[in-house]
PDB file of N, CA and C in Angstrom:
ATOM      1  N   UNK A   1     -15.656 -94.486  90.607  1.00  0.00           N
ATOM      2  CA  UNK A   1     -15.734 -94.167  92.029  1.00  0.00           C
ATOM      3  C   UNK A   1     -15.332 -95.399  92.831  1.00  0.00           C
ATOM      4  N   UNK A   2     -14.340 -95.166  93.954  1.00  0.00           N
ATOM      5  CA  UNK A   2     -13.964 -96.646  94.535  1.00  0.00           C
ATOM      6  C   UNK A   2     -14.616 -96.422  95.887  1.00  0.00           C
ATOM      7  N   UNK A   3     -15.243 -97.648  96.182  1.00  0.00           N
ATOM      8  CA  UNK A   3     -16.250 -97.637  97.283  1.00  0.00           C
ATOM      9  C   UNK A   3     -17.452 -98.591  97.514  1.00  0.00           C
ATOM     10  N   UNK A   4     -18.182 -99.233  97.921  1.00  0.00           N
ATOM     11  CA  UNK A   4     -19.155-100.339  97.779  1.00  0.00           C
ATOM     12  C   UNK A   4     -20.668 -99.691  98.457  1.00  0.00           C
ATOM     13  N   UNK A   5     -20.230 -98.710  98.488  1.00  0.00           N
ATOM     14  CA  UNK A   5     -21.518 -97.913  98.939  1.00  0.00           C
ATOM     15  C   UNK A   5     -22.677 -97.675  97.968  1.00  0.00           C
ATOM     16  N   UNK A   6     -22.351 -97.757  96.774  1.00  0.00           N
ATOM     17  CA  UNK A   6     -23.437 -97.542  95.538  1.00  0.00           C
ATOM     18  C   UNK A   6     -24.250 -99.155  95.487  1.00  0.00           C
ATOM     19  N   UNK A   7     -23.554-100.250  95.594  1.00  0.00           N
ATOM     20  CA  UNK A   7     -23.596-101.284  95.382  1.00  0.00           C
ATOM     21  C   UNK A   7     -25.221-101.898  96.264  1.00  0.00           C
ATOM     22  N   UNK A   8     -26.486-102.070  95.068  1.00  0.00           N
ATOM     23  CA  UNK A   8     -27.142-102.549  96.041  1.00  0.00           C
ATOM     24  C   UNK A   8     -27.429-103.731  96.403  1.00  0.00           C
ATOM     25  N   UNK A   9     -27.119-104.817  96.118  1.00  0.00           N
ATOM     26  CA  UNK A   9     -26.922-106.257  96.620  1.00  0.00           C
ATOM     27  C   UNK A   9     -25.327-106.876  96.598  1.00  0.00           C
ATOM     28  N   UNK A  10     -25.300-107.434  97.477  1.00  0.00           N
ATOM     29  CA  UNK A  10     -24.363-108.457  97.458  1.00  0.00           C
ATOM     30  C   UNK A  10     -24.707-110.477  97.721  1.00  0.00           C
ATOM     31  N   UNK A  11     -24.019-110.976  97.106  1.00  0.00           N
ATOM     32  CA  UNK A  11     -24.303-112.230  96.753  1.00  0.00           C
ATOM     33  C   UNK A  11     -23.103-112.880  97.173  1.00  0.00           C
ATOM     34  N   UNK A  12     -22.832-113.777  98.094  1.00  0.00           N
ATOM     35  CA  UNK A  12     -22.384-114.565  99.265  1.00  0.00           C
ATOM     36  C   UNK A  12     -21.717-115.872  98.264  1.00  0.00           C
ATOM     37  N   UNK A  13     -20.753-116.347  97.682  1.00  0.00           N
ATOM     38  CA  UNK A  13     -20.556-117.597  97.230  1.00  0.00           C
ATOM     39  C   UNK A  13     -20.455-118.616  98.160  1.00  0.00           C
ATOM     40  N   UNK A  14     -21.068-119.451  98.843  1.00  0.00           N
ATOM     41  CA  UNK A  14     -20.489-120.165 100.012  1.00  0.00           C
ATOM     42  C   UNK A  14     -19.614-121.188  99.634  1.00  0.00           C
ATOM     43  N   UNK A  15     -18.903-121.598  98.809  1.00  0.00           N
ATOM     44  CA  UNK A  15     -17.835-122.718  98.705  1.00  0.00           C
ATOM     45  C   UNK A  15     -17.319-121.793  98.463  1.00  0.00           C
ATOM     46  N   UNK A  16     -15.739-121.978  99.134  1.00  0.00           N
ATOM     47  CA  UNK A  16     -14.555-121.809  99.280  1.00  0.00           C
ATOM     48  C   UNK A  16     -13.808-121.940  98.154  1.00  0.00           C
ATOM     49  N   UNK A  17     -12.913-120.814  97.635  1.00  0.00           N
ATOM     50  CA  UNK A  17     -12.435-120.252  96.252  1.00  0.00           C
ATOM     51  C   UNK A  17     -11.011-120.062  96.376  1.00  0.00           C
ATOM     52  N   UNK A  18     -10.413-120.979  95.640  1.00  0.00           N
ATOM     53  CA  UNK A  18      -8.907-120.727  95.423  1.00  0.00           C
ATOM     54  C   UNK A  18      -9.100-119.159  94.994  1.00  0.00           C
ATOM     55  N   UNK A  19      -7.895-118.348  95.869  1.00  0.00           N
ATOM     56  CA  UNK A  19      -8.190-116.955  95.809  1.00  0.00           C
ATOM     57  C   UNK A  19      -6.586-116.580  94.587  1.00  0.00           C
ATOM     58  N   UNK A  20      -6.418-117.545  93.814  1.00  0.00           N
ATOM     59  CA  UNK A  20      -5.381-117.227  92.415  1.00  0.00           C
ATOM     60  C   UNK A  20      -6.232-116.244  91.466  1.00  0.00           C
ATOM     61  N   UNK A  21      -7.875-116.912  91.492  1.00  0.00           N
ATOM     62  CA  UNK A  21      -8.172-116.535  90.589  1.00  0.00           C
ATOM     63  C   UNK A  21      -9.025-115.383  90.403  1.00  0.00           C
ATOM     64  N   UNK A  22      -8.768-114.700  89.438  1.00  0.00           N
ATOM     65  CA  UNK A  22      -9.033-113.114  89.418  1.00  0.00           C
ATOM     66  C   UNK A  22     -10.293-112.570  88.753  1.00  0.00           C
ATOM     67  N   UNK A  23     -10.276-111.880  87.730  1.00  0.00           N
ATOM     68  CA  UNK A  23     -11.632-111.518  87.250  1.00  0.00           C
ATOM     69  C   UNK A  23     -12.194-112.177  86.354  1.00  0.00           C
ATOM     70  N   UNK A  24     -11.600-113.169  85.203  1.00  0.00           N
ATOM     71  CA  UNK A  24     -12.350-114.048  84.639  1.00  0.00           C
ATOM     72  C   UNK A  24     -12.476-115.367  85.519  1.00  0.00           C
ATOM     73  N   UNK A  25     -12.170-115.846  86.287  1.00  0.00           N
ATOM     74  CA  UNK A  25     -12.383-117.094  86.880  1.00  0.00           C
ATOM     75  C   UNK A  25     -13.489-116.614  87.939  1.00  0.00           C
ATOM     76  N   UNK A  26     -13.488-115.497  88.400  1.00  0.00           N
ATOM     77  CA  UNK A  26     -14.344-115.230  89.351  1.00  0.00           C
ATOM     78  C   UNK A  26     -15.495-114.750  88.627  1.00  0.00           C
ATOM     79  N   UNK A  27     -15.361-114.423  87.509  1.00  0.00           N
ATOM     80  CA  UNK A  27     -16.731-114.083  86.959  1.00  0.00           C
ATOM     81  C   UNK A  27     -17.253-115.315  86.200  1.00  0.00           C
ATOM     82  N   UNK A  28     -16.308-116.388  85.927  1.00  0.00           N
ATOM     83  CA  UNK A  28     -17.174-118.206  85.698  1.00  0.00           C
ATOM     84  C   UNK A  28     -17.730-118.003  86.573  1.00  0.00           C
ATOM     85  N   UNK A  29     -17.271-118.400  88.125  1.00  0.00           N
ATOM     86  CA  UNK A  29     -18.356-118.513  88.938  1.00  0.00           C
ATOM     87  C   UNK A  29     -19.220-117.827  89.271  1.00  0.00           C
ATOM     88  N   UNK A  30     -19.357-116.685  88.909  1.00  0.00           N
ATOM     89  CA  UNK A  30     -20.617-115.985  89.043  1.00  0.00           C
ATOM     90  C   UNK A  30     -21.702-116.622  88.235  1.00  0.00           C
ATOM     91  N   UNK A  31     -21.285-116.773  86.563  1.00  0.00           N
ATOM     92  CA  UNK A  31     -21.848-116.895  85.283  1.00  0.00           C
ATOM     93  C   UNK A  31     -22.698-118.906  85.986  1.00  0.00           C
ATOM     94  N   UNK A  32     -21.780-119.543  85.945  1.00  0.00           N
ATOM     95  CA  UNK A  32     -21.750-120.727  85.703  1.00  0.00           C
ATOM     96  C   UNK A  32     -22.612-121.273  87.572  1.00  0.00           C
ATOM     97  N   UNK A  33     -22.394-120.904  88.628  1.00  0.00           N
ATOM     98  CA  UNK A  33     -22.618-121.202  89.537  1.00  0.00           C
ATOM     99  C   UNK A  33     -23.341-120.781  90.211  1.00  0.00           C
ATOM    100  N   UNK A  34     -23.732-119.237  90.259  1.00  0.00           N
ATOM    101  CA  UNK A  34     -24.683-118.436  91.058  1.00  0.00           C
ATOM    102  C   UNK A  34     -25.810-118.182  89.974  1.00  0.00           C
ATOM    103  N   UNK A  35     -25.491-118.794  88.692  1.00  0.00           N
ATOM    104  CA  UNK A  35     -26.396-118.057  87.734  1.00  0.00           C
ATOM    105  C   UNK A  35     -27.025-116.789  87.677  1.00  0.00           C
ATOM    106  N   UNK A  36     -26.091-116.028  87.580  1.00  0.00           N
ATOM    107  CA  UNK A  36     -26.314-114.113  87.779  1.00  0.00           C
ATOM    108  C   UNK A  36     -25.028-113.591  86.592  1.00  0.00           C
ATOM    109  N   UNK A  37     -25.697-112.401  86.228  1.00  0.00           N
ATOM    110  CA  UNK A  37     -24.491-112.354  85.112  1.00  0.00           C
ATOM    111  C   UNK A  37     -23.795-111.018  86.067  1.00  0.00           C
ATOM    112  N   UNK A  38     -22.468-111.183  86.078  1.00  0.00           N
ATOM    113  CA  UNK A  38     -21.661-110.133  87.029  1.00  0.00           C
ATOM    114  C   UNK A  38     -21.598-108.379  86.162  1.00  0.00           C
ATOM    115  N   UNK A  39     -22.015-108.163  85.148  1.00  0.00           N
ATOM    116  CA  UNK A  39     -21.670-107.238  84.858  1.00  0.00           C
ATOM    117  C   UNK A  39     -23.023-106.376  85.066  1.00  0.00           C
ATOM    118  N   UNK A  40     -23.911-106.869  86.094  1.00  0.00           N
ATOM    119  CA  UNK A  40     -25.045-106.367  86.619  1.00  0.00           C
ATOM    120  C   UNK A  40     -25.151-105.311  87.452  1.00  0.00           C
ATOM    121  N   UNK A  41     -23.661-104.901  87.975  1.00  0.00           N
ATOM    122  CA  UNK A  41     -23.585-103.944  89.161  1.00  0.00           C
ATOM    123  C   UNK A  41     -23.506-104.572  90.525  1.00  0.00           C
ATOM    124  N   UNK A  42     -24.578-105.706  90.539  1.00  0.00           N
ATOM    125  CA  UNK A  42     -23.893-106.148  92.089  1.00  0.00           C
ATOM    126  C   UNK A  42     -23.011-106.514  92.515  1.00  0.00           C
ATOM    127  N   UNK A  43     -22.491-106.820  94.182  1.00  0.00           N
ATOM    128  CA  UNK A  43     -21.197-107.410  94.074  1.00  0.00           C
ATOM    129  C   UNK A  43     -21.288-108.980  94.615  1.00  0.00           C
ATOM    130  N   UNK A  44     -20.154-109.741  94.383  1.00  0.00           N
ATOM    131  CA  UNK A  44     -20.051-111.327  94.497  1.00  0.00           C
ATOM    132  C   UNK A  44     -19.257-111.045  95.334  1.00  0.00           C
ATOM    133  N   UNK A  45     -19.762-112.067  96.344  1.00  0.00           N
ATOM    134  CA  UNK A  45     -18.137-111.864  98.154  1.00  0.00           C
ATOM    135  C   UNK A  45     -17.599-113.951  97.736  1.00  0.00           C
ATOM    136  N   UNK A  46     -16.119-113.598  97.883  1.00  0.00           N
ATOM    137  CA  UNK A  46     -15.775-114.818  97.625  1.00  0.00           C
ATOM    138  C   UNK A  46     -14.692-115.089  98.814  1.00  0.00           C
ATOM    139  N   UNK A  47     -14.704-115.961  99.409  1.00  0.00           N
ATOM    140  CA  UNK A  47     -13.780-116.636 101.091  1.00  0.00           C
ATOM    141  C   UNK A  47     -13.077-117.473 100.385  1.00  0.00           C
ATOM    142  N   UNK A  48     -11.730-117.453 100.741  1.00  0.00           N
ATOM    143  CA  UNK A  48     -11.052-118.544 100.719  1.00  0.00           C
ATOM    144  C   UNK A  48     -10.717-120.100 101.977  1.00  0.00           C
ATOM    145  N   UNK A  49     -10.929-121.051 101.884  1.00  0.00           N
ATOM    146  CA  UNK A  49     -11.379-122.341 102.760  1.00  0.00           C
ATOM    147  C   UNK A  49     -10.507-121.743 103.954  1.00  0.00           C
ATOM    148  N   UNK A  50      -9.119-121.556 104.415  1.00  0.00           N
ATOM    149  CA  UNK A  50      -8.979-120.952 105.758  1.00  0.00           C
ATOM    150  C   UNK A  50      -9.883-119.743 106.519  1.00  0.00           C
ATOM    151  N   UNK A  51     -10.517-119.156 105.435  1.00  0.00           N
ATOM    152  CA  UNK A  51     -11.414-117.911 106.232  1.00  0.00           C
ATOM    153  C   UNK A  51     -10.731-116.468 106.078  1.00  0.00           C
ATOM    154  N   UNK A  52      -9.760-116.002 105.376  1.00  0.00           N
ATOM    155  CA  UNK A  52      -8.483-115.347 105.944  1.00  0.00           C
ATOM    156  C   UNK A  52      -8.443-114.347 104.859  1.00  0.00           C
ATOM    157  N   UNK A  53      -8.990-114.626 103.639  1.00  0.00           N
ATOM    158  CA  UNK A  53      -8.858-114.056 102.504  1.00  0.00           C
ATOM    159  C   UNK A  53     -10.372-113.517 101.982  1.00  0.00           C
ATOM    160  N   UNK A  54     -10.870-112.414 101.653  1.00  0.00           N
ATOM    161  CA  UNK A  54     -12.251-112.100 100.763  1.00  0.00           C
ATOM    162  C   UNK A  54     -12.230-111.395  99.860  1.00  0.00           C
ATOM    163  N   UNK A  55     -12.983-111.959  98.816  1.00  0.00           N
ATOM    164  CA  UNK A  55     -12.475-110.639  97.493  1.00  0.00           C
ATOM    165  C   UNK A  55     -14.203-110.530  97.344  1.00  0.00           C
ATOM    166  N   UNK A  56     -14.178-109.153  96.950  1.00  0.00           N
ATOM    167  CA  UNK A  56     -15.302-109.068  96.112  1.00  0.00           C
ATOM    168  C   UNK A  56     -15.358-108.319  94.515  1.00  0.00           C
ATOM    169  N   UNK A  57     -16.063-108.810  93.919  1.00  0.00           N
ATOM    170  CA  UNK A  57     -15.852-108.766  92.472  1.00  0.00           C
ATOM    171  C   UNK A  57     -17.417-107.726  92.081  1.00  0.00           C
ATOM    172  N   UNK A  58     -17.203-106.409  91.208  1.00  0.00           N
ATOM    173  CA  UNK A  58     -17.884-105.219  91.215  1.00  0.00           C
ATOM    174  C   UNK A  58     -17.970-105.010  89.903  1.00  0.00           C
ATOM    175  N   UNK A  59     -18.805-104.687  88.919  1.00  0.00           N
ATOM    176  CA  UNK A  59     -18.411-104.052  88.206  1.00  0.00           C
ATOM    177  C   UNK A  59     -19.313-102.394  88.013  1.00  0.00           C
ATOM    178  N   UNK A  60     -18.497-101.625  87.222  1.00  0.00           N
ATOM    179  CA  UNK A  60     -18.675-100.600  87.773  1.00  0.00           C
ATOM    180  C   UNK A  60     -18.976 -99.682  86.215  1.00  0.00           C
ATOM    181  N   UNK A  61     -19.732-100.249  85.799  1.00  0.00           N
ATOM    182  CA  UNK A  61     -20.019 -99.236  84.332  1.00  0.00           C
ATOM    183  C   UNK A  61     -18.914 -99.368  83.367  1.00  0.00           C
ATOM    184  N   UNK A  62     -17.766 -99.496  83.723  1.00  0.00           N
ATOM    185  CA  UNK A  62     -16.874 -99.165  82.559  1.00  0.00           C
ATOM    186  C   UNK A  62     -15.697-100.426  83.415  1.00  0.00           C
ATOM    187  N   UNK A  63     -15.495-101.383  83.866  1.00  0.00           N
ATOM    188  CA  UNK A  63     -14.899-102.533  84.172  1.00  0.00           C
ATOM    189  C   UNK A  63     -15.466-102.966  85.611  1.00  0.00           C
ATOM    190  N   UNK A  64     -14.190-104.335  85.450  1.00  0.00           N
ATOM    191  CA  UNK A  64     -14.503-104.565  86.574  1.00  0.00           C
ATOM    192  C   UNK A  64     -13.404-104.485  88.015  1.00  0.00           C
ATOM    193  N   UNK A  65     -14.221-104.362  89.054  1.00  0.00           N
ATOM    194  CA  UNK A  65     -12.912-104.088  90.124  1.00  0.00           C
ATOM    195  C   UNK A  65     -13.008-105.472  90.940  1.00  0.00           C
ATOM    196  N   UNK A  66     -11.736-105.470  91.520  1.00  0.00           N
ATOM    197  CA  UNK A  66     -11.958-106.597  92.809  1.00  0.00           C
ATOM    198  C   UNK A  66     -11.188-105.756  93.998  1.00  0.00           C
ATOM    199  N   UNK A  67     -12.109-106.151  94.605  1.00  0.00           N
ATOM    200  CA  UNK A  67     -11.712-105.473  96.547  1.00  0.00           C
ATOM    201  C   UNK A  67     -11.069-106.849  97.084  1.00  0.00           C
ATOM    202  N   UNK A  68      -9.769-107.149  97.996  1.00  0.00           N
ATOM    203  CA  UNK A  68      -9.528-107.614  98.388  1.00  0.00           C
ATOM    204  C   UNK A  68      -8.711-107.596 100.118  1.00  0.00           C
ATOM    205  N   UNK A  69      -9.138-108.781 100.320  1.00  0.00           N
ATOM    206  CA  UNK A  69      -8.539-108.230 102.080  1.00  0.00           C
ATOM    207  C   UNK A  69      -8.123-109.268 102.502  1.00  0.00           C
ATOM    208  N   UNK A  70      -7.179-109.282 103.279  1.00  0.00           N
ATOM    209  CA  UNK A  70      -6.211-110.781 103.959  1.00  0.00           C
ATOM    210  C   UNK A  70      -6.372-109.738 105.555  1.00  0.00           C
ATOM    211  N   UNK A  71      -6.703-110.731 105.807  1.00  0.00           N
ATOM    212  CA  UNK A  71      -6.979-110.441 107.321  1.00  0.00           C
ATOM    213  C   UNK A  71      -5.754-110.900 108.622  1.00  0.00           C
ATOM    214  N   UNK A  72      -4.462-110.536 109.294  1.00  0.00           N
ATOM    215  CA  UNK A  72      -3.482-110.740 109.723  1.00  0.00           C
ATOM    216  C   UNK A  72      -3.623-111.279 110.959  1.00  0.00           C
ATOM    217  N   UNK A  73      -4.854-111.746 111.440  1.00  0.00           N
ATOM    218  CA  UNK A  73      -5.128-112.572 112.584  1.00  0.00           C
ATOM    219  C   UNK A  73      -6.591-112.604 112.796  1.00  0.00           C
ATOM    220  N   UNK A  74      -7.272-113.732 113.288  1.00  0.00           N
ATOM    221  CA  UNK A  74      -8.828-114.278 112.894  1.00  0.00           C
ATOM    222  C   UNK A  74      -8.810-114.719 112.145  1.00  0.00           C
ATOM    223  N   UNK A  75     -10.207-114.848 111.393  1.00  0.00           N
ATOM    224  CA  UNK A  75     -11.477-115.147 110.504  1.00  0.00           C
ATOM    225  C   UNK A  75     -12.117-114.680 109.817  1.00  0.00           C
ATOM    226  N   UNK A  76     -12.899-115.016 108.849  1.00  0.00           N
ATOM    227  CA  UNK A  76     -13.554-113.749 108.300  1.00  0.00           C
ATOM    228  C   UNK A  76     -15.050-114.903 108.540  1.00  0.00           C
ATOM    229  N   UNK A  77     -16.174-114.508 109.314  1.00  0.00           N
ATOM    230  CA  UNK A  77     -17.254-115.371 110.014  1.00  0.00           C
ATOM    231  C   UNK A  77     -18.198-115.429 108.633  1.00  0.00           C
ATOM    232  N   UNK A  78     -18.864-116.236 108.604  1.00  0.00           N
ATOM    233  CA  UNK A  78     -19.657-116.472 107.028  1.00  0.00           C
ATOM    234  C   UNK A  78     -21.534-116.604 107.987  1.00  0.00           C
ATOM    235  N   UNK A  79     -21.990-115.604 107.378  1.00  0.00           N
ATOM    236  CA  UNK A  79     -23.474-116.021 108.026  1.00  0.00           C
ATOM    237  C   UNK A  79     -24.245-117.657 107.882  1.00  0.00           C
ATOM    238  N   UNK A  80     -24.677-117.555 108.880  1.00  0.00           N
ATOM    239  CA  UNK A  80     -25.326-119.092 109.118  1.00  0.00           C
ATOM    240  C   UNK A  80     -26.859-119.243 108.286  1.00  0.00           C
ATOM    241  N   UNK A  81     -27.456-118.079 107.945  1.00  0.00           N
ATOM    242  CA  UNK A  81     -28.514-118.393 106.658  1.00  0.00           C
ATOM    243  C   UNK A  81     -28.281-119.223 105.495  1.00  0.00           C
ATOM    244  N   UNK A  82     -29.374-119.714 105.020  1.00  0.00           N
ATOM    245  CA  UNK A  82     -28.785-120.192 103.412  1.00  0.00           C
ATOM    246  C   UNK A  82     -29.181-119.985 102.277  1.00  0.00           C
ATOM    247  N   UNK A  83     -29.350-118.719 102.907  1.00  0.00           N
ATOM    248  CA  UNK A  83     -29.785-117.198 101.539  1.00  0.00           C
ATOM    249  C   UNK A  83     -28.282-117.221 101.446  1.00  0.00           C
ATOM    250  N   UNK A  84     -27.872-116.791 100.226  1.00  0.00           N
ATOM    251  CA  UNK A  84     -26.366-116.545  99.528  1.00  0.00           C
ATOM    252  C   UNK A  84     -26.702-114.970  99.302  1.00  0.00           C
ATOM    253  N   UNK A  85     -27.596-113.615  99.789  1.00  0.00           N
ATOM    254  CA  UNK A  85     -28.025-112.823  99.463  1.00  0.00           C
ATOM    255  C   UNK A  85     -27.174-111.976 100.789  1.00  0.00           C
ATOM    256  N   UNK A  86     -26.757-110.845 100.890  1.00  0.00           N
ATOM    257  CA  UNK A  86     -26.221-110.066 102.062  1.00  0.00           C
ATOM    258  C   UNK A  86     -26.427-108.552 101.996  1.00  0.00           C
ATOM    259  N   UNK A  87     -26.888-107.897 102.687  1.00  0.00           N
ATOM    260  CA  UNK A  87     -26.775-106.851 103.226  1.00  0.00           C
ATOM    261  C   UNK A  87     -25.662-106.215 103.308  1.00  0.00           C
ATOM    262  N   UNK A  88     -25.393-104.783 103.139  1.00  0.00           N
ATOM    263  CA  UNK A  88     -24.252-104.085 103.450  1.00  0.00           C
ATOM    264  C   UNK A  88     -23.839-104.011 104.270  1.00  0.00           C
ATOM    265  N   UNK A  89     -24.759-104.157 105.445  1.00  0.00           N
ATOM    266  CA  UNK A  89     -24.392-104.196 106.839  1.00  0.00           C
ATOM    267  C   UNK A  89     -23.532-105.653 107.243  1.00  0.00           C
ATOM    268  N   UNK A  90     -24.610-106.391 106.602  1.00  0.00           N
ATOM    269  CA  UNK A  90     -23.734-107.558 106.811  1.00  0.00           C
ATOM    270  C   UNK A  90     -22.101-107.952 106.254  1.00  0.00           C
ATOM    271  N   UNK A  91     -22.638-107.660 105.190  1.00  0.00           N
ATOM    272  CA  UNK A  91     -20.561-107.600 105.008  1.00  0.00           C
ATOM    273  C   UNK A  91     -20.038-106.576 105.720  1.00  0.00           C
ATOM    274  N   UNK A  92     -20.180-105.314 105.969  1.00  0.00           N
ATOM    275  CA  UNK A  92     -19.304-104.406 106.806  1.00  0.00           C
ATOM    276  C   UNK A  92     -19.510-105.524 108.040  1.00  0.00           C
ATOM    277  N   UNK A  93     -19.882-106.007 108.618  1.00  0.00           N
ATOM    278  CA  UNK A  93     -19.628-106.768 109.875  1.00  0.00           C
ATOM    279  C   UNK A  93     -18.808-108.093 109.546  1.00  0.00           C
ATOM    280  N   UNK A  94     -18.620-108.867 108.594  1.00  0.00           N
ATOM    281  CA  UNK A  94     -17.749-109.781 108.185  1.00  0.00           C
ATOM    282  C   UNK A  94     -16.677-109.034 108.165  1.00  0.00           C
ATOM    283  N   UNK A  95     -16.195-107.874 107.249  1.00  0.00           N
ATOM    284  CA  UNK A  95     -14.963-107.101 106.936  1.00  0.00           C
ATOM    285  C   UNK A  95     -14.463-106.892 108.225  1.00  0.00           C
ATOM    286  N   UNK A  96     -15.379-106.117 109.705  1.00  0.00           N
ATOM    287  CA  UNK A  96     -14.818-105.909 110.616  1.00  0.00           C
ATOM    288  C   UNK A  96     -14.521-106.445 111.380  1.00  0.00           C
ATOM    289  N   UNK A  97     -15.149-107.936 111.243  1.00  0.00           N
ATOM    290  CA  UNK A  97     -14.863-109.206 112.165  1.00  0.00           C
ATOM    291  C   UNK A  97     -15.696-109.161 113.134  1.00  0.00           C
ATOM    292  N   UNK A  98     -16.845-108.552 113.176  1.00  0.00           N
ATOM    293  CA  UNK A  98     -17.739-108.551 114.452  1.00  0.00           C
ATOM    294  C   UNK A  98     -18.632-109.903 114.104  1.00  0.00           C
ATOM    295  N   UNK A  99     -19.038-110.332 114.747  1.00  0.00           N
ATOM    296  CA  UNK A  99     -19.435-111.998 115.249  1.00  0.00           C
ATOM    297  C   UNK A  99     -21.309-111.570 114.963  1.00  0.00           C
ATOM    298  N   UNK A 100     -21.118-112.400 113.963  1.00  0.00           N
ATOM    299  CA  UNK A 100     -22.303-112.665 113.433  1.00  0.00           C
ATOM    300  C   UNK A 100     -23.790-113.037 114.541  1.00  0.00           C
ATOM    301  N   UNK A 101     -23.445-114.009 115.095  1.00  0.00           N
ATOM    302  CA  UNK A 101     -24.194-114.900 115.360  1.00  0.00           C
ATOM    303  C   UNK A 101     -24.622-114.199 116.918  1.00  0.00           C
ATOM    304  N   UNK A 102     -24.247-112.974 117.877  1.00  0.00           N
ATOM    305  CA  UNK A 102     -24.152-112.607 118.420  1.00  0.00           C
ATOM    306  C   UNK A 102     -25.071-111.052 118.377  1.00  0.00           C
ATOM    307  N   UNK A 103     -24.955-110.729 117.135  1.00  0.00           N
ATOM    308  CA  UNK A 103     -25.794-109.090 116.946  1.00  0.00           C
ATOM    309  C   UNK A 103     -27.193-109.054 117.423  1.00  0.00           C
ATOM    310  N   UNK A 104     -27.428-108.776 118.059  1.00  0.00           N
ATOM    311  CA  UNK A 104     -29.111-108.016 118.310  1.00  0.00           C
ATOM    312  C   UNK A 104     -29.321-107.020 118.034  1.00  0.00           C
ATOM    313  N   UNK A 105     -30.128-106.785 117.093  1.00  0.00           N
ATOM    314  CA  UNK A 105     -31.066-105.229 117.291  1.00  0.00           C
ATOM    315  C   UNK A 105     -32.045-104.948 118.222  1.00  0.00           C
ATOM    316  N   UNK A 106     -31.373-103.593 118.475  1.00  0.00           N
ATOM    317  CA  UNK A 106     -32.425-102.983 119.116  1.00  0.00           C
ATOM    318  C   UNK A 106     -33.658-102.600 118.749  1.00  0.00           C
ATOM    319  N   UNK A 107     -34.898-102.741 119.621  1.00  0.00           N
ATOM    320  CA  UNK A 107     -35.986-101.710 118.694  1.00  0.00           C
ATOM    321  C   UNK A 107     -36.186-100.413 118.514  1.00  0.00           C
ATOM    322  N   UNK A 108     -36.345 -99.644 117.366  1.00  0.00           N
ATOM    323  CA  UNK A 108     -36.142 -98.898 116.711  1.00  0.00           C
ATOM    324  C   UNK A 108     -38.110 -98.068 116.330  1.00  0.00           C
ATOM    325  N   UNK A 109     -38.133 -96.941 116.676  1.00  0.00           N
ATOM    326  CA  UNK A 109     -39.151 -96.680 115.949  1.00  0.00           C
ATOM    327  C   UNK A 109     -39.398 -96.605 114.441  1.00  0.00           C
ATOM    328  N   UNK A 110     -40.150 -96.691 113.898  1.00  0.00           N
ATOM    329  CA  UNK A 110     -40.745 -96.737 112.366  1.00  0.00           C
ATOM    330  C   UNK A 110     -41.863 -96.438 111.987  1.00  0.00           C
ATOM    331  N   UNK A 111     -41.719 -95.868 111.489  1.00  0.00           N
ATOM    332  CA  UNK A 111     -42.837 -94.304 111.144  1.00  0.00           C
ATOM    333  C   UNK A 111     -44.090 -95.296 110.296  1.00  0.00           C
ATOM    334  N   UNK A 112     -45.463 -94.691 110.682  1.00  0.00           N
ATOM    335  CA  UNK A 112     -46.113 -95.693 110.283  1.00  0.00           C
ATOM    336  C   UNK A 112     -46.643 -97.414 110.558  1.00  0.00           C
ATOM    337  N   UNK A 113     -45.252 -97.855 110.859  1.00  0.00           N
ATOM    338  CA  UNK A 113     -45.561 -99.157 111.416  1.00  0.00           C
ATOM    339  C   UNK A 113     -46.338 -99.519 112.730  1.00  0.00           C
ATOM    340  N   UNK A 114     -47.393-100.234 113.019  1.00  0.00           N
ATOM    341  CA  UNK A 114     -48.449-100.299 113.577  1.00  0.00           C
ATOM    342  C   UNK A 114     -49.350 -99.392 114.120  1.00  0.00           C
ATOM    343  N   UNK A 115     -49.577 -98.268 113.566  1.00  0.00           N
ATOM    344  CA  UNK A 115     -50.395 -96.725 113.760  1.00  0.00           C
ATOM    345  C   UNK A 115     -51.591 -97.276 113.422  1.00  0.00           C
ATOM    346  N   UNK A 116     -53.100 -97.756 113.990  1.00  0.00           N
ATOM    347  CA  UNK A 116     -54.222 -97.976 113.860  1.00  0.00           C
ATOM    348  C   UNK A 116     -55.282 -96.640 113.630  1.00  0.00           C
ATOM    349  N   UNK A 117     -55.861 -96.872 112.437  1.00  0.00           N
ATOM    350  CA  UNK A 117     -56.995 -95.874 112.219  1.00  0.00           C
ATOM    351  C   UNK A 117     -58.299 -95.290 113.023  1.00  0.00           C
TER     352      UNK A 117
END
């Protein structure tokens, strides 16, 4: 199935990755650097040092895939936490280029949350 919607974590490499390298070099650095073994199901988001390039590396039961995107004007914005851990939301907002550092949520009801007995 091609899609990142099944995918329930993603893991942020923050140094900057010659983007030559493909599924065994990107899965060293998974192995060797994030200490996570990639054939876990989650996905690894990897930036190249201009900002311009992101791959992410998946595997999917029976191999592995890489998603890739070159972006034809901008950035691709890297969250300012220094959790290497991301949300789906959060990469769909890197992918779309919406500005990190800027999002507010709104409040939201939640069922249960502060209901006193």
């Amino acid at each position: 199935m091609i899609g990142l919607s099944g995918i329930k974590r993603f893991y942020l490499y923050r140094s900057s990755v010659d983007m030559r390298k493909s599924f065994r070099g990107l899965c060293g650095i998974v192995n060797n650097e994030l200490k996570r073994d990639p054939m876990n199901g989650d996905g690894y988001v990897f930036i190249n040092k201009r900002r311009t390039l992101i791959k992410i590396l998946v595997w999917d039961r029976t191999g592995y895939l890489i998603y890739y995107k070159r972006l034809e004007r901008g950035t691709i914005e890297i969250p300012a936490t220094g959790s290497n851990q991301l949300s789906i939301s959060t990469l769909v907002m890197m992918l779309e280029g919406i500005k990190l550092t800027t999002i507010q949520h709104r409040k939201r009801y939640k069922s249960g949350v502060g209901i006193r007995a």
